[in-house]
C-alpha atoms as a PDB file:
ATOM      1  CA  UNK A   1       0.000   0.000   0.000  1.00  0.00           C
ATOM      2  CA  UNK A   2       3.201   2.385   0.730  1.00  0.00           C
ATOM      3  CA  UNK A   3       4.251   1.775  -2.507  1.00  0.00           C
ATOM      4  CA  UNK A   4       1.070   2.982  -4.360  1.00  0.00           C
ATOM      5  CA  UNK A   5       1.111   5.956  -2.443  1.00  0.00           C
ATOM      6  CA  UNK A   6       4.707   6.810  -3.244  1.00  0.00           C
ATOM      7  CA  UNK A   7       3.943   5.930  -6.973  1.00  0.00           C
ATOM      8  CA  UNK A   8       1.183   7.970  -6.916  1.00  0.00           C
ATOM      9  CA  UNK A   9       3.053  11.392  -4.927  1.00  0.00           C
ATOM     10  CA  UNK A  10       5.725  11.069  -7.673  1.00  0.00           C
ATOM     11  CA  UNK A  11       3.496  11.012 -10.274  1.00  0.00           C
ATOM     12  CA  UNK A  12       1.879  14.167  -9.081  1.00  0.00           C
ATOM     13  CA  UNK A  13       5.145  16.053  -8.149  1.00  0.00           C
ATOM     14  CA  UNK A  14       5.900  15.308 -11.533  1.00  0.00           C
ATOM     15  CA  UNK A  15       3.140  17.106 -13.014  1.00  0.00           C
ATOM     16  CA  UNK A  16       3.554  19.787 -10.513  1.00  0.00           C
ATOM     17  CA  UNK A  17       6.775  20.470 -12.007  1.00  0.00           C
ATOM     18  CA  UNK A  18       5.410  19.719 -15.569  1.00  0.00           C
ATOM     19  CA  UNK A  19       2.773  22.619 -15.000  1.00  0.00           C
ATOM     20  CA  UNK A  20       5.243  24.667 -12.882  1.00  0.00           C
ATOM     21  CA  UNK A  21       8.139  24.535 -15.936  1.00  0.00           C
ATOM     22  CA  UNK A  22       5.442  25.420 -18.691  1.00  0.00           C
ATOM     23  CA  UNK A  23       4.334  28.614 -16.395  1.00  0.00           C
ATOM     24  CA  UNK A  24       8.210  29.755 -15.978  1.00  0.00           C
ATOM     25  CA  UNK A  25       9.033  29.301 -19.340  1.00  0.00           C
ATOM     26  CA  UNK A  26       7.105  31.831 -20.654  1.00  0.00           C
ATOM     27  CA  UNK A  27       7.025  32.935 -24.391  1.00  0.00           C
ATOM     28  CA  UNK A  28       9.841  36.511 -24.633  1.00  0.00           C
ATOM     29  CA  UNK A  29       8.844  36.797 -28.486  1.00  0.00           C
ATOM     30  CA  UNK A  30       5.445  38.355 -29.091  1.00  0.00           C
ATOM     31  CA  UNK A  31       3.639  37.773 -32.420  1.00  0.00           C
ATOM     32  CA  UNK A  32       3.965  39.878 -35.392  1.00  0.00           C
ATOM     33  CA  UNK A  33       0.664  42.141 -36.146  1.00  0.00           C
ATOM     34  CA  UNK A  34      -1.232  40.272 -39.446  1.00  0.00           C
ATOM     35  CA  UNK A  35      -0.850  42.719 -42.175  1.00  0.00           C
ATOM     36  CA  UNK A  36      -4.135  44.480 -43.170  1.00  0.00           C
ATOM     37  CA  UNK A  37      -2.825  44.587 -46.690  1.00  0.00           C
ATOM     38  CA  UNK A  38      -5.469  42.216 -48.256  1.00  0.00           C
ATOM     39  CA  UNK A  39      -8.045  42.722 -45.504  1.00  0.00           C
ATOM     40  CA  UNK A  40     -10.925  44.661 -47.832  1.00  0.00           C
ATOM     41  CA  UNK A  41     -14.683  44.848 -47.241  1.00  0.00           C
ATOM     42  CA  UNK A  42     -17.103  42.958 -49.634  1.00  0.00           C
ATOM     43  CA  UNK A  43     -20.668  44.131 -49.634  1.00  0.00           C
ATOM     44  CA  UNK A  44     -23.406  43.039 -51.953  1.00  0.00           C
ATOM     45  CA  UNK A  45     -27.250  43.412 -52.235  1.00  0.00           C
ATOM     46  CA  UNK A  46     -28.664  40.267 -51.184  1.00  0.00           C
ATOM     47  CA  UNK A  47     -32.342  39.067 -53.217  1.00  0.00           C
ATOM     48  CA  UNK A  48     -35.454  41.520 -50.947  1.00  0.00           C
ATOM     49  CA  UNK A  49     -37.499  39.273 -48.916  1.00  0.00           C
ATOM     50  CA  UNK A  50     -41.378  38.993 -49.735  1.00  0.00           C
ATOM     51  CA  UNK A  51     -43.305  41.412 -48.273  1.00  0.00           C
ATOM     52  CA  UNK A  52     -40.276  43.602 -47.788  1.00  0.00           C
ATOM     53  CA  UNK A  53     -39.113  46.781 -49.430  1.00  0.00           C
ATOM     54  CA  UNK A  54     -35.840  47.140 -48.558  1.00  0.00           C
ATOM     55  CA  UNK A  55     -33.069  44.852 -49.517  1.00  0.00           C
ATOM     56  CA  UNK A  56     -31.008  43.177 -47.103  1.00  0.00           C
ATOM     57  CA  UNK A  57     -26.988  43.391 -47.081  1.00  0.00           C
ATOM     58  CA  UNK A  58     -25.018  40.252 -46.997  1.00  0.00           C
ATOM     59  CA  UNK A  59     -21.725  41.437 -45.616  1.00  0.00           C
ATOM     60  CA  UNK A  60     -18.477  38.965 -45.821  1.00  0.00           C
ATOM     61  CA  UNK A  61     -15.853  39.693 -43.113  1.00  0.00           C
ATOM     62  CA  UNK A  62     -12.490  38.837 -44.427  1.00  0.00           C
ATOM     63  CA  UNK A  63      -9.276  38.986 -42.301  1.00  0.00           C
ATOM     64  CA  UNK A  64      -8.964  39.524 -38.471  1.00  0.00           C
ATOM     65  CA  UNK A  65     -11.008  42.131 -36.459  1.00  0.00           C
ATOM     66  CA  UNK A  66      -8.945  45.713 -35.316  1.00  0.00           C
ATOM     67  CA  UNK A  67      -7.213  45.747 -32.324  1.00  0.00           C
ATOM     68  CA  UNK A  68      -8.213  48.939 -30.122  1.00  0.00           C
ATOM     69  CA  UNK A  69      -5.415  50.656 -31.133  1.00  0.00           C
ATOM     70  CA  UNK A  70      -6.382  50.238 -34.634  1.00  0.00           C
ATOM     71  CA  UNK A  71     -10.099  51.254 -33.909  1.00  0.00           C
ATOM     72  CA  UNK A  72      -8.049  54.422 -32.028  1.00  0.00           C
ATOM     73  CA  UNK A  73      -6.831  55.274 -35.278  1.00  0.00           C
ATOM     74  CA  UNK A  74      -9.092  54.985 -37.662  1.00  0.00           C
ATOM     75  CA  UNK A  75     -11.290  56.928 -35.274  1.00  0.00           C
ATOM     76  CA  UNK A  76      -8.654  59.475 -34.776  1.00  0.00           C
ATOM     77  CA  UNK A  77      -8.524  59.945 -38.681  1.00  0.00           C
ATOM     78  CA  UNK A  78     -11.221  60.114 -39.424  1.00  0.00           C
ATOM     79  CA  UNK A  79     -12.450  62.765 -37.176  1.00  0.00           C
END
């Protein structure tokens, strides 16, 4: 029974450290900003419903949304 119990404290220090290691470690590079190069809106009429008389808009999101800073700036120039 003393020997399951060891096996088992092992086996949980070892994770312990596992976890521990993988907090310390860290990641020092940070990721480079996706370029907004390609990023364009597409907008098209979409058919009216029945019933209906204006036509819906069918809007296709391409690319990644802004960061605040980049909703700070467009904001910034465009007021």
């Amino acid at each position: 029974m003393s020997i399951m119990r060891n096996v088992e404290v092992w086996i949980f220090g070892a994770f312990g450290a596992l976890v521990l290691a993988a907090c310390l470690e860290g990641n020092t590079e940070r990721a480079a900003p996706a370029s907004t190069a390609g990023v364009a809106p597409e907008v098209e009429l979409a058919r009216p419903q029945a019933g209906t008389a204006q036509p819906m808009y069918v809007v296709y999101v391409v690319g990644k949304r802004p960061s605040a800073a980049q909703k700070r700036a467009a904001r910034a120039g465009a007021g």
